[in-house]
Every structure is written in structure tokens, then in C-alpha cells.
N, C-alpha and C. Protein backbone atom coordinates (compact mmCIF):
# COMPACT_ATOMS: atom_id res chain seq x y z
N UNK A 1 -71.09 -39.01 105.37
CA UNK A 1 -71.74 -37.76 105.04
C UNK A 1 -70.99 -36.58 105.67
N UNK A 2 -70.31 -36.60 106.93
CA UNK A 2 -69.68 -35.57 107.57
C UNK A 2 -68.53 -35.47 106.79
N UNK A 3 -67.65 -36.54 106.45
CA UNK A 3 -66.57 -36.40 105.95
C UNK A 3 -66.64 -35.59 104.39
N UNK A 4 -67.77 -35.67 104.09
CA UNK A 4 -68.33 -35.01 102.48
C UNK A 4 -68.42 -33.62 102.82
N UNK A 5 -68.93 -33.31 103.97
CA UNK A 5 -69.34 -31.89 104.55
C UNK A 5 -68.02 -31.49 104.83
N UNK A 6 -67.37 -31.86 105.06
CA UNK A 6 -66.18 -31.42 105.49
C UNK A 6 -64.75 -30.76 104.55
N UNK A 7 -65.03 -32.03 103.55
CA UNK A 7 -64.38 -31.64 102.29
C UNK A 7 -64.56 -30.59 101.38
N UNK A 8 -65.82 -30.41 101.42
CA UNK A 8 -66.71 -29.77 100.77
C UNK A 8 -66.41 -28.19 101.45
N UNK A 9 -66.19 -27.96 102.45
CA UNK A 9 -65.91 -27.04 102.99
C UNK A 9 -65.01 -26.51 103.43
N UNK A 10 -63.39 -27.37 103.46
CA UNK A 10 -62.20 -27.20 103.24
C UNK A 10 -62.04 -26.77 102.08
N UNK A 11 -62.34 -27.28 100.83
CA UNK A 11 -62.37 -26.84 99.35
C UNK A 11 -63.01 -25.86 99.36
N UNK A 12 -64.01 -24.73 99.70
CA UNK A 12 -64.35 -23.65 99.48
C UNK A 12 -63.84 -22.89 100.53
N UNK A 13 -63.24 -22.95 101.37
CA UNK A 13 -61.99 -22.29 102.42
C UNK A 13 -60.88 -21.75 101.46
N UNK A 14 -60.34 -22.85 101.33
CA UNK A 14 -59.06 -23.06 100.19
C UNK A 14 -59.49 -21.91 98.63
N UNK A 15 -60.73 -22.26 98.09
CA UNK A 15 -60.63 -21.28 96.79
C UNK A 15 -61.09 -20.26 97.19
N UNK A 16 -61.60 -19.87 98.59
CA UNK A 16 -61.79 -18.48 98.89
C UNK A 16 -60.27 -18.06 98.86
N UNK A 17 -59.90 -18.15 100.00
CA UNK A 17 -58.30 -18.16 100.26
C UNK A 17 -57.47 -17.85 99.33
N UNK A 18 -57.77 -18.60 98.32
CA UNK A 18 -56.34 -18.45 96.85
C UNK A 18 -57.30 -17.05 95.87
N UNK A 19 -58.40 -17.15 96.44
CA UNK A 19 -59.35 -15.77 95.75
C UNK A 19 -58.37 -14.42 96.05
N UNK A 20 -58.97 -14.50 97.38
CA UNK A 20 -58.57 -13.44 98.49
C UNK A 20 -56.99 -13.06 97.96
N UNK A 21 -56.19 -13.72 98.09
CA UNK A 21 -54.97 -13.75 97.94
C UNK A 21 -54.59 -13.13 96.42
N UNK A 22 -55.16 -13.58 95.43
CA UNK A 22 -54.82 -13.33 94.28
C UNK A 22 -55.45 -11.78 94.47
N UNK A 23 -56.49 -11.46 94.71
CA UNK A 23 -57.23 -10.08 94.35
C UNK A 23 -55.74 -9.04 95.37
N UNK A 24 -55.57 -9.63 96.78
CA UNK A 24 -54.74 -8.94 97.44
C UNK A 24 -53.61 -8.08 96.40
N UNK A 25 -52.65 -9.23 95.65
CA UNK A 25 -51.64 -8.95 94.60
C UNK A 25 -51.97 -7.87 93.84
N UNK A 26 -53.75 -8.21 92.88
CA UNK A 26 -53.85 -7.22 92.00
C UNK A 26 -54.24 -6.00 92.86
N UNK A 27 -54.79 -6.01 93.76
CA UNK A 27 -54.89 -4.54 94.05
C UNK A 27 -53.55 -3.84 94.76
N UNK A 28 -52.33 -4.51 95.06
CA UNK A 28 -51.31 -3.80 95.37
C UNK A 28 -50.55 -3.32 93.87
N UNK A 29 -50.89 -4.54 92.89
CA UNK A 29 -50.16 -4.16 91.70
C UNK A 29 -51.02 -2.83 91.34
N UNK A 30 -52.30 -2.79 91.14
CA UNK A 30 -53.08 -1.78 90.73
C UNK A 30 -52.81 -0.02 91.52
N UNK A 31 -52.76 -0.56 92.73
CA UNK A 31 -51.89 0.73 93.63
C UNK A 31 -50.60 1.19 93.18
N UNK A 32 -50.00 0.24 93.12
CA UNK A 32 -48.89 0.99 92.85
C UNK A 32 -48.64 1.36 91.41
N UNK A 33 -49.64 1.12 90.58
CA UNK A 33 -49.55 1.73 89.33
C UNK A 33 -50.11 2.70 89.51
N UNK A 34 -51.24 3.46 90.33
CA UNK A 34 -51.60 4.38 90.40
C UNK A 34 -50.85 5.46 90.93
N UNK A 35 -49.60 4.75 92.04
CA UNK A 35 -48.91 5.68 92.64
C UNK A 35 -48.12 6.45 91.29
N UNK A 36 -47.35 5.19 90.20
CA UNK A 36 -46.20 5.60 89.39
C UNK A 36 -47.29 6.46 88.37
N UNK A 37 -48.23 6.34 87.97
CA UNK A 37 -48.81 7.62 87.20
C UNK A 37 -49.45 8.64 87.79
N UNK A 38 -49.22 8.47 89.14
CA UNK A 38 -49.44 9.99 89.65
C UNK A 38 -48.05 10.80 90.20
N UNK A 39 -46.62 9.98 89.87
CA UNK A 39 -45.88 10.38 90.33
C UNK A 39 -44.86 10.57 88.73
N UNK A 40 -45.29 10.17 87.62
CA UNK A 40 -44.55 10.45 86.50
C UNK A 40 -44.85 11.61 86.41
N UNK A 41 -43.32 12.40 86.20
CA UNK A 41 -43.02 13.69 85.18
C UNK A 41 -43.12 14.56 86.67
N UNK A 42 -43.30 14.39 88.08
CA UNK A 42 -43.38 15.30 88.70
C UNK A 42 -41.66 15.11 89.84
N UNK A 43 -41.23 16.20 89.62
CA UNK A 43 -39.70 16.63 90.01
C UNK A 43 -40.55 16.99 91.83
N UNK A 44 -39.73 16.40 92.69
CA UNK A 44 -39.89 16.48 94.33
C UNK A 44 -39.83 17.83 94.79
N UNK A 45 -40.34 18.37 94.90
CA UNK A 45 -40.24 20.02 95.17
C UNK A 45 -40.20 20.17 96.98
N UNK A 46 -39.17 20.91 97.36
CA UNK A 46 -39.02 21.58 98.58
C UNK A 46 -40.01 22.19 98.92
N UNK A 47 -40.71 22.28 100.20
CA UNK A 47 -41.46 23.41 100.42
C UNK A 47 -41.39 23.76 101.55
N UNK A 48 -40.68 25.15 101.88
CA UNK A 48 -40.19 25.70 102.95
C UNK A 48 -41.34 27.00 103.86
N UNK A 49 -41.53 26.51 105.00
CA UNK A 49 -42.49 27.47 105.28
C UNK A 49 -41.36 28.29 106.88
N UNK A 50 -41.77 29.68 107.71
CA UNK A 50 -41.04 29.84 108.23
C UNK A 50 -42.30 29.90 109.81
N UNK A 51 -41.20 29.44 110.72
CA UNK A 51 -42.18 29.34 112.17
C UNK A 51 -41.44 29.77 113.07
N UNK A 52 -42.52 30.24 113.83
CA UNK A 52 -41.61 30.84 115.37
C UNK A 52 -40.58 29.74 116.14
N UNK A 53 -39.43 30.23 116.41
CA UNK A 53 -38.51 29.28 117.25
C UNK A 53 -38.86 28.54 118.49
N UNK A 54 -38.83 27.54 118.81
CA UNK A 54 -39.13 27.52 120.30
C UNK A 54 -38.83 28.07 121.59
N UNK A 55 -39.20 27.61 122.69
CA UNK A 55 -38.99 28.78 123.80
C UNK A 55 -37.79 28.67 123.87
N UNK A 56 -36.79 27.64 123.98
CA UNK A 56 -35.63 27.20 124.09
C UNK A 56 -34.37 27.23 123.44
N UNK A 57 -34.73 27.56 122.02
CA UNK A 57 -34.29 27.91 120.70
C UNK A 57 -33.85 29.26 120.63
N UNK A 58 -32.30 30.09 120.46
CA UNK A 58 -32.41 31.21 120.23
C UNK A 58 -31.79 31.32 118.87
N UNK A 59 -32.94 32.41 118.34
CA UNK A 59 -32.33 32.22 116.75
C UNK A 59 -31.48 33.81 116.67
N UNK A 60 -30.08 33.71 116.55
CA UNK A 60 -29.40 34.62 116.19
C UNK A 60 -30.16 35.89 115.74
N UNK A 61 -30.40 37.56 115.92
CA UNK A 61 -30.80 38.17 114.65
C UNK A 61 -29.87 38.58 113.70
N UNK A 62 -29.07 38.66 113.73
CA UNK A 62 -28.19 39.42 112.68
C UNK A 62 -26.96 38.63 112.08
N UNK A 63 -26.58 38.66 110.84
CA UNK A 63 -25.41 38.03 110.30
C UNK A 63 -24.02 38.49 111.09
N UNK A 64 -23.16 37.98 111.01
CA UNK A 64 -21.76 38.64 111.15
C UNK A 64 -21.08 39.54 110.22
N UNK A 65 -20.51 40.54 110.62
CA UNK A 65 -20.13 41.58 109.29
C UNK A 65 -19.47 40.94 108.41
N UNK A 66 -19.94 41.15 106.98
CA UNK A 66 -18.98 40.81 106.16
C UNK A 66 -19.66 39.63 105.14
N UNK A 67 -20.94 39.15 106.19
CA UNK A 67 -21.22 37.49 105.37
C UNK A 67 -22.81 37.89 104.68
N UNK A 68 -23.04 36.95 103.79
CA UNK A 68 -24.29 37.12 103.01
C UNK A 68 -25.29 35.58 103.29
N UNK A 69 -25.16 34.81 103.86
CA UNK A 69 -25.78 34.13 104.47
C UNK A 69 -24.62 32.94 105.08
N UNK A 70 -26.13 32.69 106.08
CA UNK A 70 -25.30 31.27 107.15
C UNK A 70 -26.64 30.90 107.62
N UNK A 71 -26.21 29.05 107.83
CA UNK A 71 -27.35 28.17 108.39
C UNK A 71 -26.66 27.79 109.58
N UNK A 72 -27.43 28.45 111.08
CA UNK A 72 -26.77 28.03 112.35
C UNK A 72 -27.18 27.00 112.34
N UNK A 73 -28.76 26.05 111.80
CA UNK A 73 -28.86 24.67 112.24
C UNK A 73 -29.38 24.27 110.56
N UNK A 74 -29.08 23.34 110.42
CA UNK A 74 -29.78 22.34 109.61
C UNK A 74 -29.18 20.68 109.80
N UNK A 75 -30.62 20.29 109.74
CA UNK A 75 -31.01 18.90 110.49
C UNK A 75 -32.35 18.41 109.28
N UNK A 76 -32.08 17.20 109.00
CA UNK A 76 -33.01 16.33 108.29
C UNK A 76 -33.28 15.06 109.15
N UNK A 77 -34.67 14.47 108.85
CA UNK A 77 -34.74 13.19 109.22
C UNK A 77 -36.20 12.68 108.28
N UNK A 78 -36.09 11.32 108.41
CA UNK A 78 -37.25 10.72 107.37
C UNK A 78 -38.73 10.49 108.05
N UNK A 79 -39.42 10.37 106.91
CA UNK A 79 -40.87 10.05 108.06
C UNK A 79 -41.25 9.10 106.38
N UNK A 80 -41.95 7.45 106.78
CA UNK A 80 -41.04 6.68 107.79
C UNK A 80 -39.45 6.67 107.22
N UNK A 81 -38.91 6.20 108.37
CA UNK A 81 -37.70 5.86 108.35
C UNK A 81 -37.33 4.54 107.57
N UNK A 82 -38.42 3.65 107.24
CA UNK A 82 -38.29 2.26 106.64
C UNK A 82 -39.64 2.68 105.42
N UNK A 83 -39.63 2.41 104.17
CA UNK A 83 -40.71 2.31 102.96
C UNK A 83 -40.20 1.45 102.25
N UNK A 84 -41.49 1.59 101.48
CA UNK A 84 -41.68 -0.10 100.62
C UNK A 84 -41.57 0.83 99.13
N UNK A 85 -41.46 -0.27 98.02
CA UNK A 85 -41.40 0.86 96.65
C UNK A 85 -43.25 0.96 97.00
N UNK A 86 -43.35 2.11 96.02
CA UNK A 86 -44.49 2.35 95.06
C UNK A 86 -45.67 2.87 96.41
N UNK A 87 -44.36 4.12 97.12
CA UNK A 87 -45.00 4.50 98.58
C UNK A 87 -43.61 5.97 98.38
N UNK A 88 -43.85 6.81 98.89
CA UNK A 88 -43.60 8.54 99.10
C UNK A 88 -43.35 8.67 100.34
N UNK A 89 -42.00 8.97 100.59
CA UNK A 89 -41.21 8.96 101.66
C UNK A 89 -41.25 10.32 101.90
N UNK A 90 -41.11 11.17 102.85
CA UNK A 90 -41.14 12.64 103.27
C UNK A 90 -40.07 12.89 103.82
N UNK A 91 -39.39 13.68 103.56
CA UNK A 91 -38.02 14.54 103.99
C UNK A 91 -38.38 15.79 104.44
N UNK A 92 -38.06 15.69 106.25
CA UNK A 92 -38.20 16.98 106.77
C UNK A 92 -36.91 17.89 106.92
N UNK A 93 -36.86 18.85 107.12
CA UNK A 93 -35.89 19.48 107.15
C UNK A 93 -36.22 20.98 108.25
N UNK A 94 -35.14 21.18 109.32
CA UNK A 94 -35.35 21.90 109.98
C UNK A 94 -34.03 22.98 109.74
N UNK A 95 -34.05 24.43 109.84
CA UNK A 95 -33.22 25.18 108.76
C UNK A 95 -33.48 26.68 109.99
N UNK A 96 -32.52 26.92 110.33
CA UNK A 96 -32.13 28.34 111.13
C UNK A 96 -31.52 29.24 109.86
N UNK A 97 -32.00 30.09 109.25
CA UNK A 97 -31.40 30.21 108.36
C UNK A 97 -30.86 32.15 108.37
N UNK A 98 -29.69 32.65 108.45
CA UNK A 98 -29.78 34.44 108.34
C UNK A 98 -28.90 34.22 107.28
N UNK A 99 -29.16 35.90 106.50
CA UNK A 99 -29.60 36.03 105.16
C UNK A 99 -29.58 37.58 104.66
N UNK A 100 -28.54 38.20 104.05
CA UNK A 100 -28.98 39.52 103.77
C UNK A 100 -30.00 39.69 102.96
N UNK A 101 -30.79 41.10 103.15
CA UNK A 101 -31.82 41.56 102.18
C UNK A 101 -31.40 41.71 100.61
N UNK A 102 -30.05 41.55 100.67
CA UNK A 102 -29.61 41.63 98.98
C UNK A 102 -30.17 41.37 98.31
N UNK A 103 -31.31 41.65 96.99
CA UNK A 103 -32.31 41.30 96.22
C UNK A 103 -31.53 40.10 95.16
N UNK A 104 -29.84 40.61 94.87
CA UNK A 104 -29.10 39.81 94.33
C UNK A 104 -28.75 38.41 95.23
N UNK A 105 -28.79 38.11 96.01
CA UNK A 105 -28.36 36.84 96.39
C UNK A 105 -29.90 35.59 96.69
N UNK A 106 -29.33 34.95 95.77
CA UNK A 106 -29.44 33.52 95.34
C UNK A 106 -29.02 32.24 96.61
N UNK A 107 -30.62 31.65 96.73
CA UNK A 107 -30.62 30.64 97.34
C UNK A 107 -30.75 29.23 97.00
N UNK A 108 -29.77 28.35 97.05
CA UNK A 108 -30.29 27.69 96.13
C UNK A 108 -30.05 25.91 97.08
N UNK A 109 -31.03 25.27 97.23
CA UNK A 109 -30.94 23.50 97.68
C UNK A 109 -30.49 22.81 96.96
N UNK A 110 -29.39 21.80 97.12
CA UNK A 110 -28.99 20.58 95.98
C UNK A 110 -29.16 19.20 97.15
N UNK A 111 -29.84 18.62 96.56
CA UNK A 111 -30.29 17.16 97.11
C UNK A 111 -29.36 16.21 96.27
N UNK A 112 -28.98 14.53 97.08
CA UNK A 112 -28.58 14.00 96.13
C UNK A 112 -28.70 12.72 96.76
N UNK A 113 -29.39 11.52 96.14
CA UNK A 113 -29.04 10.54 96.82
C UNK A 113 -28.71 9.62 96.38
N UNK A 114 -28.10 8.63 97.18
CA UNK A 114 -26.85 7.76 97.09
C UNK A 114 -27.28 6.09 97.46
N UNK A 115 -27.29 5.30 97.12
CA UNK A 115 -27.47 4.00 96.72
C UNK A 115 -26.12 2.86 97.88
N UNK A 116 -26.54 2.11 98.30
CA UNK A 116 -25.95 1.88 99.75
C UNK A 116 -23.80 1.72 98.79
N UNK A 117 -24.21 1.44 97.86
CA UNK A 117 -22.36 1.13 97.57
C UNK A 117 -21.89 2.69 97.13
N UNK A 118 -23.00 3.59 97.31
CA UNK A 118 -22.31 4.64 97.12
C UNK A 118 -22.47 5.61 95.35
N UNK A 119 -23.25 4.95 94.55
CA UNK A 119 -23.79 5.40 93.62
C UNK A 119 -24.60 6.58 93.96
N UNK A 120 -24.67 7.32 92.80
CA UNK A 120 -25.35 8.65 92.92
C UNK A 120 -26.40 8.12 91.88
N UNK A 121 -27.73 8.10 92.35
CA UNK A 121 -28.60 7.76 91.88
C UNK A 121 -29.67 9.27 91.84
N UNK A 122 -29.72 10.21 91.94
CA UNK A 122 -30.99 11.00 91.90
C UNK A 122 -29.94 12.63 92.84
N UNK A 123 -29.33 13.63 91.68
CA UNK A 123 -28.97 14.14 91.55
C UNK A 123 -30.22 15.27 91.59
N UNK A 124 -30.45 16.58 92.48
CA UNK A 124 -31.70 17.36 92.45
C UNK A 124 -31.08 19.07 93.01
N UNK A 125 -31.56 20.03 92.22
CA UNK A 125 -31.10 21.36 92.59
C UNK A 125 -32.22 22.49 92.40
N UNK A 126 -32.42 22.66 93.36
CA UNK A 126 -34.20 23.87 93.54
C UNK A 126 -33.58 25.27 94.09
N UNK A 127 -33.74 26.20 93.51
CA UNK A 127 -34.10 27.53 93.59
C UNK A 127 -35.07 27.75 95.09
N UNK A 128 -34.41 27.94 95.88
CA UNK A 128 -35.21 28.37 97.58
C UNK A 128 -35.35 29.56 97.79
N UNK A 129 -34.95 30.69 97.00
CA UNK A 129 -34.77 32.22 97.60
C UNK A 129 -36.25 33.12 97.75
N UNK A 130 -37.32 32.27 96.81
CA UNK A 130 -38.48 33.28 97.44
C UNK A 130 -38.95 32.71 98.71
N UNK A 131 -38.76 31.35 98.72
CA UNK A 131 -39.28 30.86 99.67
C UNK A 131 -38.39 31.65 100.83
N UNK A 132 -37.31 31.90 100.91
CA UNK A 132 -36.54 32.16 102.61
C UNK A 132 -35.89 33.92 102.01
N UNK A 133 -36.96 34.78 101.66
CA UNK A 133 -36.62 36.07 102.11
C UNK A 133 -36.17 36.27 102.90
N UNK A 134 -36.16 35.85 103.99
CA UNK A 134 -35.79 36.97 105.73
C UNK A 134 -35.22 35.70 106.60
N UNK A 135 -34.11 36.12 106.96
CA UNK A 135 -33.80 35.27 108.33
C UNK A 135 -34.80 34.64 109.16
N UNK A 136 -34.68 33.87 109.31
CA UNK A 136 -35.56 33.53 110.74
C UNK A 136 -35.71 31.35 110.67
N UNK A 137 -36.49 30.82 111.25
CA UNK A 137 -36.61 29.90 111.36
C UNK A 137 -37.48 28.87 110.38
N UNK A 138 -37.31 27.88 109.75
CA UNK A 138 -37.81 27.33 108.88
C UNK A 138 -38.23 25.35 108.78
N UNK A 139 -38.99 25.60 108.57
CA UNK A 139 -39.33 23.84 108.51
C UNK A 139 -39.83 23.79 106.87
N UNK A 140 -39.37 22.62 106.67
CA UNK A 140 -39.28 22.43 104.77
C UNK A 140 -39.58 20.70 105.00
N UNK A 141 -40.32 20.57 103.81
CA UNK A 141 -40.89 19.21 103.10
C UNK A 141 -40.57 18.92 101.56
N UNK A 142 -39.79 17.54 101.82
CA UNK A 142 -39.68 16.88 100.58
C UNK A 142 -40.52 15.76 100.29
N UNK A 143 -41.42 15.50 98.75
CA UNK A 143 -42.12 14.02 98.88
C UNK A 143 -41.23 13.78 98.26
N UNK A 144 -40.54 12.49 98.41
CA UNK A 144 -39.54 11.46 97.67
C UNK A 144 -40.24 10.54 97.24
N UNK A 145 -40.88 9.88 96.13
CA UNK A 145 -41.75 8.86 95.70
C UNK A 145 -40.98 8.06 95.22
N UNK A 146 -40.99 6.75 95.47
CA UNK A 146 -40.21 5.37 95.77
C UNK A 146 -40.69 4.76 94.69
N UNK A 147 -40.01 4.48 93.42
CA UNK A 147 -40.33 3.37 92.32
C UNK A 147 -40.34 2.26 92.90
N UNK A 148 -41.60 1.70 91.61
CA UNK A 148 -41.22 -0.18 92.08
C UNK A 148 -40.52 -0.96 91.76
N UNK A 149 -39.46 -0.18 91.29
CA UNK A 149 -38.10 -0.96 90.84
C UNK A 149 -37.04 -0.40 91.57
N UNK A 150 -37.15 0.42 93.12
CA UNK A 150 -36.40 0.66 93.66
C UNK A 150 -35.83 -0.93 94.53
N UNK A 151 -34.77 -1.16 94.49
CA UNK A 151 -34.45 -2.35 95.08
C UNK A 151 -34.04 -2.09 96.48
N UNK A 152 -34.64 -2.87 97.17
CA UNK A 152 -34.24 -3.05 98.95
C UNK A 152 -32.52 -2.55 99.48
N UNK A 153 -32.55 -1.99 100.54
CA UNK A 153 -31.62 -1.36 100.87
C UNK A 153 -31.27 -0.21 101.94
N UNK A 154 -30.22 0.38 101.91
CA UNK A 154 -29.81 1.95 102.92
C UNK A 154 -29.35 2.91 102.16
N UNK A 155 -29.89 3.91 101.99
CA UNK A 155 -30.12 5.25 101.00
C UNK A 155 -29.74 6.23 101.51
N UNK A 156 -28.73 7.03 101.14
CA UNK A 156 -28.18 8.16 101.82
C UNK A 156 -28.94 9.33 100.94
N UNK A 157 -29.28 10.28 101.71
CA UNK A 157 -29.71 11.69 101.10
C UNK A 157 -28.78 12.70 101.63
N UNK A 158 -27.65 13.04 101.22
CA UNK A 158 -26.98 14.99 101.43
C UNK A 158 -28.30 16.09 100.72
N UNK A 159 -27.92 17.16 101.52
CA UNK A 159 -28.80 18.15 101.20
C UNK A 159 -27.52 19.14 101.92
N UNK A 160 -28.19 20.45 100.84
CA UNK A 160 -26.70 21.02 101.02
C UNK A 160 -27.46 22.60 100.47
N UNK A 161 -27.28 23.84 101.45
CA UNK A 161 -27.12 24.92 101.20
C UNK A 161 -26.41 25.72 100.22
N UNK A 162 -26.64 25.81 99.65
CA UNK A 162 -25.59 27.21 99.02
C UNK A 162 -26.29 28.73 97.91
N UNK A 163 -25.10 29.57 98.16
CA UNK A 163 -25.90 31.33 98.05
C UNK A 163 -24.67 31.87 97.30
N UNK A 164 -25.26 32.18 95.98
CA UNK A 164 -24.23 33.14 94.84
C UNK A 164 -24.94 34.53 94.74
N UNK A 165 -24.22 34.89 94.28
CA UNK A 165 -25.11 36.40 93.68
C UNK A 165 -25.48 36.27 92.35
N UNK A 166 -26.20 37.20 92.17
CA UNK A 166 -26.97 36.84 90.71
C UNK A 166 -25.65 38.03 89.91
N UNK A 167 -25.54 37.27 88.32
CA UNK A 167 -24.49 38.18 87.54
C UNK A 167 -22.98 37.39 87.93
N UNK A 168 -22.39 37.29 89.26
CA UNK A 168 -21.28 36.64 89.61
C UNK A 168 -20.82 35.54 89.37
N UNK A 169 -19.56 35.43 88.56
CA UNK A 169 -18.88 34.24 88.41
C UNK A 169 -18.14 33.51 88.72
N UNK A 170 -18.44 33.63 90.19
CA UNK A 170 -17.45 32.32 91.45
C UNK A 170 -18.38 31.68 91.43
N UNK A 171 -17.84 30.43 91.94
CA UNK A 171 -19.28 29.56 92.16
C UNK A 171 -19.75 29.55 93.24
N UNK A 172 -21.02 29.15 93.45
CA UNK A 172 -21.77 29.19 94.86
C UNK A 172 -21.06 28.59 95.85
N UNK A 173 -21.44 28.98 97.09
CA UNK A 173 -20.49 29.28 98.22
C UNK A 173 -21.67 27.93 99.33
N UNK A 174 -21.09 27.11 99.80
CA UNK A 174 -21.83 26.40 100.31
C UNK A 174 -22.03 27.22 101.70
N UNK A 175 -23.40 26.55 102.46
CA UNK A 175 -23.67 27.39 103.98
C UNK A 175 -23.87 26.47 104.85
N UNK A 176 -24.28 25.75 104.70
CA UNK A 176 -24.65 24.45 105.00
C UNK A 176 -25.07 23.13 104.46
N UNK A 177 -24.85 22.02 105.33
CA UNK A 177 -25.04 20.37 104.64
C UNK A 177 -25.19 19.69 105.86
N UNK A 178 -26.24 18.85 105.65
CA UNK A 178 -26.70 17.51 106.13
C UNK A 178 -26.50 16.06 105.63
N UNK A 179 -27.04 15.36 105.99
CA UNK A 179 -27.16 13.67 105.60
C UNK A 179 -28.10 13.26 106.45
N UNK A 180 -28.67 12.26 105.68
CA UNK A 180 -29.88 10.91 106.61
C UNK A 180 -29.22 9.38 105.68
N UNK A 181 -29.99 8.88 106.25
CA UNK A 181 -30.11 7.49 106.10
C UNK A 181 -31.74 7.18 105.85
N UNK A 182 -32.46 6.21 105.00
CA UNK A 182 -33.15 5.40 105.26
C UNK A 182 -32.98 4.11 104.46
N UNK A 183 -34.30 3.53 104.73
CA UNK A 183 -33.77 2.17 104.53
C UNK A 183 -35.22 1.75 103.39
N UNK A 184 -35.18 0.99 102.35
CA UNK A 184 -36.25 0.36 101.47
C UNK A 184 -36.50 -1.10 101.73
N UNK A 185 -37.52 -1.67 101.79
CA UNK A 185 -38.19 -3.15 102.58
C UNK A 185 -38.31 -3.55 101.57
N UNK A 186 -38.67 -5.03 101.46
CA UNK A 186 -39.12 -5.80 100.26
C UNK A 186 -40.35 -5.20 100.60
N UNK A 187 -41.02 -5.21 99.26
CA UNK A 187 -42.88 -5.25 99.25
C UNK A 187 -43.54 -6.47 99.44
N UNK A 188 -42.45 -7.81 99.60
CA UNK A 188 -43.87 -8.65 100.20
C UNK A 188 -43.78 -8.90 101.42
């Protein structure tokens, strides 16, 4: 009779278990379909806000004669540093940025990232100039949303400054450039 009780209760362990397990799958599959239709058709947008420097921090005021912008610092890093697909990776960006009042000059971000052998996979170029009117100090956010067909790996992101004038036909003048690294996990 114990040995009946026993069985009996290993076997409903077990089809809980393979329950549990199966529902686990569909609701990650179900998530991450919710992620990819809340993330179709929407382009990663920069968003640059400007903050006081720290105590330690001196931010230049004035350009050097002659120039129409310069980035004394720019620095990126990831938050996390490791994601899974069908999950939104954040790109911070920290940006010292001076800048004439020229109503004509054009600010403009080009993102690009790169696939560990070096493929250019996700080519990106945003218009920044209302956002960074005035010299001064800046912290900026990228959501990067991770397909589930992104395959496991080390992902390079450049991000790269550059300022033309509006009407002018040289090409934009770079000011600054960065790089990160992160890295994509299997999802199971």
C-alpha cells in the first residue's frame, strides 16, 4: 500500500513538473512575442537631457576661436552589460559637449553596430541639435531591443559625433567617437 502511495505521488510530482515546465516555455515564448510587437516599426531614439557637472568635473565654457563644435568627453557603457534576445538593452552615454549658437549648425549621432566577425549589422543616424542647443553637460539614453533571432555573442556599438552646417556641401566634420562592447546569452 505505501509503495502505491508512493508511486502515486512521484507520478503527480513528475506531471506537475513537466506542467510547470511546459507553461514556463509558453510564457517566455508569449513574452517575448510581446516584446517583438511592441518593439516592431519603432527606430531606437537617443534621448539627450543636459545636467549640472560634478563637483570635480570642469566643463570648459567657451569653444576655441575658429571651431563650431567639440566633445571634450564622450563615454558610453551598457546597462546590462550581458542580455538575452527578446530583452532591451540601454545605452548610456555621457557627452561634454561646446557648441556655437549658429542656428545653422547641425548636430547630428550615427550609431552602428557590429557583429563579433565584424559585420555591420544595424547602421543608425539621429538628428541631436534641438536636443543640445547650448554647451554644457549631457547624459543621453538609447533602448536597443534585442530580437529573438539575435544569436549569442560580443557586439560592438561606435557612436560618433558629427556637425555640418545647414546649405553646405562638405561633409560633416566628425567631433567625437566612442565604442562599447556587450555581450548576448543563450535564452535558456
Amino acid at each position: 500500500m505505501k509503495d502505491n502511495v508512493t508511486f502515486r505521488r512521484s507520478t503527480l510530482c513528475v506531471i506537475m513538473l513537466t506542467a510547470l515546465l511546459g507553461g514556463c516555455a509558453s510564457m517566455d515564448q508569449f513574452s517575448c512575442d510581446m516584446h517583438e510587437t511592441s518593439m516592431r516599426g519603432v527606430k531606437p531614439q537617443t534621448t539627450y537631457q543636459v545636467v549640472e557637472p560634478k563637483p570635480d568635473q570642469s566643463v570648459p565654457r567657451a569653444l576655441p576661436s575658429g571651431s563650431v563644435a567639440q566633445a571634450t568627453t564622450y563615454s558610453m557603457n551598457f546597462k546590462p552589460g550581458f542580455t538575452k534576445p527578446c530583452s532591451t538593452l540601454t545605452l548610456n552615454k555621457d557627452v561634454v559637449l561646446l557648441r556655437s549658437d549658429d542656428p545653422d549648425v547641425v548636430i547630428t549621432e550615427v550609431r552602428e553596430m557590429y557583429a563579433e566577425d565584424g559585420t555591420l549589422i544595424i547602421p543608425a543616424s539621429q538628428d541631436i541639435t534641438e536636443q543640445v542647443r547650448k554647451s554644457g553637460h549631457y547624459l543621453a539614453t538609447t533602448p536597443l531591443p534585442i530580437p529573438r533571432t539575435a544569436p549569442p555573442g560580443k557586439y560592438k556599438v561606435v557612436s560618433k559625433l558629427l556637425f555640418e552646417r545647414r546649405g553646405d556641401r562638405r561633409p560633416p566634420v566628425q567631433i567625437a567617437r566612442t565604442e562599447g562592447f556587450f555581450y548576448i546569452i543563450p535564452s535558456q
